[in-house]
N, C-alpha and C. Protein backbone atom coordinates (compact mmCIF):
# COMPACT_ATOMS: atom_id res chain seq x y z
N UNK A 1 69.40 56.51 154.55
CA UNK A 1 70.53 56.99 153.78
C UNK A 1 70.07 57.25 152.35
N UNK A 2 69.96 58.61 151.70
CA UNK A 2 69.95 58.52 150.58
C UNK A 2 70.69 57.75 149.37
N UNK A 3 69.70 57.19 148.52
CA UNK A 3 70.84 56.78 147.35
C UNK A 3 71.39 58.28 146.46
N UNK A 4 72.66 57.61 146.06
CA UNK A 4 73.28 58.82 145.14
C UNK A 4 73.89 58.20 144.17
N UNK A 5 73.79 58.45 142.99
CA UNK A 5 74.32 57.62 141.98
C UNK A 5 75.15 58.76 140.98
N UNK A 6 76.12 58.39 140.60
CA UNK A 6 77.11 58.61 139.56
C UNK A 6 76.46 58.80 137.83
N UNK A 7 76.46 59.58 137.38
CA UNK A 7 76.18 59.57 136.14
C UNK A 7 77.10 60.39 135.45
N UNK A 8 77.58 59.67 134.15
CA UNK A 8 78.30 60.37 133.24
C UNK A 8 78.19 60.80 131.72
N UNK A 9 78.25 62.00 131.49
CA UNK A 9 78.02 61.85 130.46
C UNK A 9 79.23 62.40 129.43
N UNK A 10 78.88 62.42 127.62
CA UNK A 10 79.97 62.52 127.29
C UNK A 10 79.97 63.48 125.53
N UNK A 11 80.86 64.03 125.19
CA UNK A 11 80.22 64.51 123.68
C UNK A 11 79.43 66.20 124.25
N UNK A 12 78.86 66.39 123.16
CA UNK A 12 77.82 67.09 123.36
C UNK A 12 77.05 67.49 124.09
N UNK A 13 77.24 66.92 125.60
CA UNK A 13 76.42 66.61 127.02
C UNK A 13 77.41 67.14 128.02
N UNK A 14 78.19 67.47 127.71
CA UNK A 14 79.43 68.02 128.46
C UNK A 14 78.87 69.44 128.45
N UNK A 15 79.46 70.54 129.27
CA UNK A 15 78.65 71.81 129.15
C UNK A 15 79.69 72.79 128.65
N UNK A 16 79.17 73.27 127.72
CA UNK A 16 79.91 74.10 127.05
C UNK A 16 81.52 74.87 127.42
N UNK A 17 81.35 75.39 128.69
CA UNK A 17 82.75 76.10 129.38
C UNK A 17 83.49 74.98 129.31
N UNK A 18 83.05 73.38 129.73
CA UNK A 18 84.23 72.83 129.62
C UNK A 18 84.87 71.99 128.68
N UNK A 19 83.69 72.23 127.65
CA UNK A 19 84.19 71.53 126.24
C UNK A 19 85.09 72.70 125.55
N UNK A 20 84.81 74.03 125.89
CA UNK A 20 85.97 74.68 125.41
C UNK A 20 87.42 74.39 125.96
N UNK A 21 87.40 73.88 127.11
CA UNK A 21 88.66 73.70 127.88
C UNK A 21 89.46 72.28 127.42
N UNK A 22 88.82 71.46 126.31
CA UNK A 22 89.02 70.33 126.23
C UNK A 22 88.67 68.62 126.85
N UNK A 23 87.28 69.16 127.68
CA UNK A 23 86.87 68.03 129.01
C UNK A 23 86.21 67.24 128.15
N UNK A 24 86.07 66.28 127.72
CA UNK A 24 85.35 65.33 126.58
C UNK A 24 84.02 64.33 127.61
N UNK A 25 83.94 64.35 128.87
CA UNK A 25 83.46 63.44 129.76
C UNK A 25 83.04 64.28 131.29
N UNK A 26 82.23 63.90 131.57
CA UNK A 26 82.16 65.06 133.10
C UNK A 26 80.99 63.79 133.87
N UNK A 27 81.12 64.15 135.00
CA UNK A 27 80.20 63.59 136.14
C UNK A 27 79.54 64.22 136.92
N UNK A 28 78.17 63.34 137.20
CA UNK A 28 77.23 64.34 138.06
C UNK A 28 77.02 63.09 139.19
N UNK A 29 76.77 64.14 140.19
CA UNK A 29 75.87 63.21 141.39
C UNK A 29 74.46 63.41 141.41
N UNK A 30 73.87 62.10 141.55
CA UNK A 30 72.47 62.40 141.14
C UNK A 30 71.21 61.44 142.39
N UNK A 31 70.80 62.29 142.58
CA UNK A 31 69.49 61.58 143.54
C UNK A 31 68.24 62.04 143.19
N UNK A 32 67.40 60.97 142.93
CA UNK A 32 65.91 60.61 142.41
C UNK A 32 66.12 61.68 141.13
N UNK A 33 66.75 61.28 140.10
CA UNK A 33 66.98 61.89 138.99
C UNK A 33 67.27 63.12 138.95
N UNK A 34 67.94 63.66 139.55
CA UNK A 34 68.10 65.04 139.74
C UNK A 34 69.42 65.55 140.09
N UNK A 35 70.26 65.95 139.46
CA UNK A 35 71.27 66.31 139.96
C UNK A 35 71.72 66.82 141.13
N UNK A 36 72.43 66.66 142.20
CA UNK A 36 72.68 67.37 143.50
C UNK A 36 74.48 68.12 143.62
N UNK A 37 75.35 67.69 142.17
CA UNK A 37 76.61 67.97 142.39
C UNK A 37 76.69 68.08 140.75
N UNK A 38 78.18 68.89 140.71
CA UNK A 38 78.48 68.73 139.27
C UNK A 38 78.08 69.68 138.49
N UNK A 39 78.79 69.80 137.44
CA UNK A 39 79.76 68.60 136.90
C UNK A 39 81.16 68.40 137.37
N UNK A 40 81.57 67.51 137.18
CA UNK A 40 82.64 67.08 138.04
C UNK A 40 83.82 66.71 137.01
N UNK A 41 85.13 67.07 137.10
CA UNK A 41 85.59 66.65 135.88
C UNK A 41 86.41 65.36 135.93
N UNK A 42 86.68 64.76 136.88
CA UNK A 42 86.58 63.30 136.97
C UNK A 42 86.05 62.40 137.85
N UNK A 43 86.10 61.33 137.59
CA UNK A 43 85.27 59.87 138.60
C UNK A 43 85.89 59.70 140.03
N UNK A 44 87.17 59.68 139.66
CA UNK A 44 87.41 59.27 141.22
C UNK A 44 87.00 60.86 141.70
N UNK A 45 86.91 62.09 141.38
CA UNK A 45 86.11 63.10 142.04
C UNK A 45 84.54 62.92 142.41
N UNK A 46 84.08 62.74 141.47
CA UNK A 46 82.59 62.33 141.61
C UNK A 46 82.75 60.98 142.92
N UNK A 47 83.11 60.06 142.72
CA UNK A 47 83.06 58.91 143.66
C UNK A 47 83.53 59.90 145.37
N UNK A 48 84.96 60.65 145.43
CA UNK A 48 85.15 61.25 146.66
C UNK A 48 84.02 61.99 147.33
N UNK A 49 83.04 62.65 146.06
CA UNK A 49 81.92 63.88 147.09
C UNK A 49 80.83 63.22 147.34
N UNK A 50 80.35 61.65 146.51
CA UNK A 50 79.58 60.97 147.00
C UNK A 50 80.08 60.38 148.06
N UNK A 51 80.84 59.84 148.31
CA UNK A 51 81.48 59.35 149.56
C UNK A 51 81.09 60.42 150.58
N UNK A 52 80.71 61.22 150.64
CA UNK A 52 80.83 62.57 151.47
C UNK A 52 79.78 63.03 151.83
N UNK A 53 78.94 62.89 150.67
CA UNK A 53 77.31 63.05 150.30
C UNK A 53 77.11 62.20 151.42
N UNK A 54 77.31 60.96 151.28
CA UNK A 54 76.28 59.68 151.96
C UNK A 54 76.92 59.53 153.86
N UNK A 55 78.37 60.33 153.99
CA UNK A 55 78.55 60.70 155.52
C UNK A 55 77.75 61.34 156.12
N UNK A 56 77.46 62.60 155.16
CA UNK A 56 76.69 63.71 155.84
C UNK A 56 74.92 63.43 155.86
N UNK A 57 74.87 62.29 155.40
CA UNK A 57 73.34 61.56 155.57
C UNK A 57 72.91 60.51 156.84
C-alpha cells in the first residue's frame, strides 16, 4: 500500500489563481515527496481523495 501523506501549505505557497480567489491555505497529496493530487482547497477534501488514493492501491 502506498504511503500518502497530507501536506499543507499556506501564505505565499498557495498558487496564485487561488490566492486571487481568497484561498489563504490549500492541500496536497503527496507520495515520496512528490505531489500526486492538488491543490485541494480543503482537508476534509484532501483526507476524502486520500482515502481513495489508498482503495485504489
Amino acid at each position: 500500500m502506498p504511503t500518502i501523506q497530507i501536506m499543507s501549505v499556506i501564505g505565499s505557497a498557495v498558487p496564485a489563481p487561488l490566492r486571487k480567489l481568497g484561498v489563504l491555505a490549500c492541500w496536497y497529496l503527496m507520495h515520496d515527496g512528490e505531489p500526486v493530487s492538488g491543490p485541494l482547497t480543503s482537508l476534509s477534501a484532501a483526507e476524502q481523495q486520500a482515502a481513495t488514493f489508498r482503495l485504489r492501491a
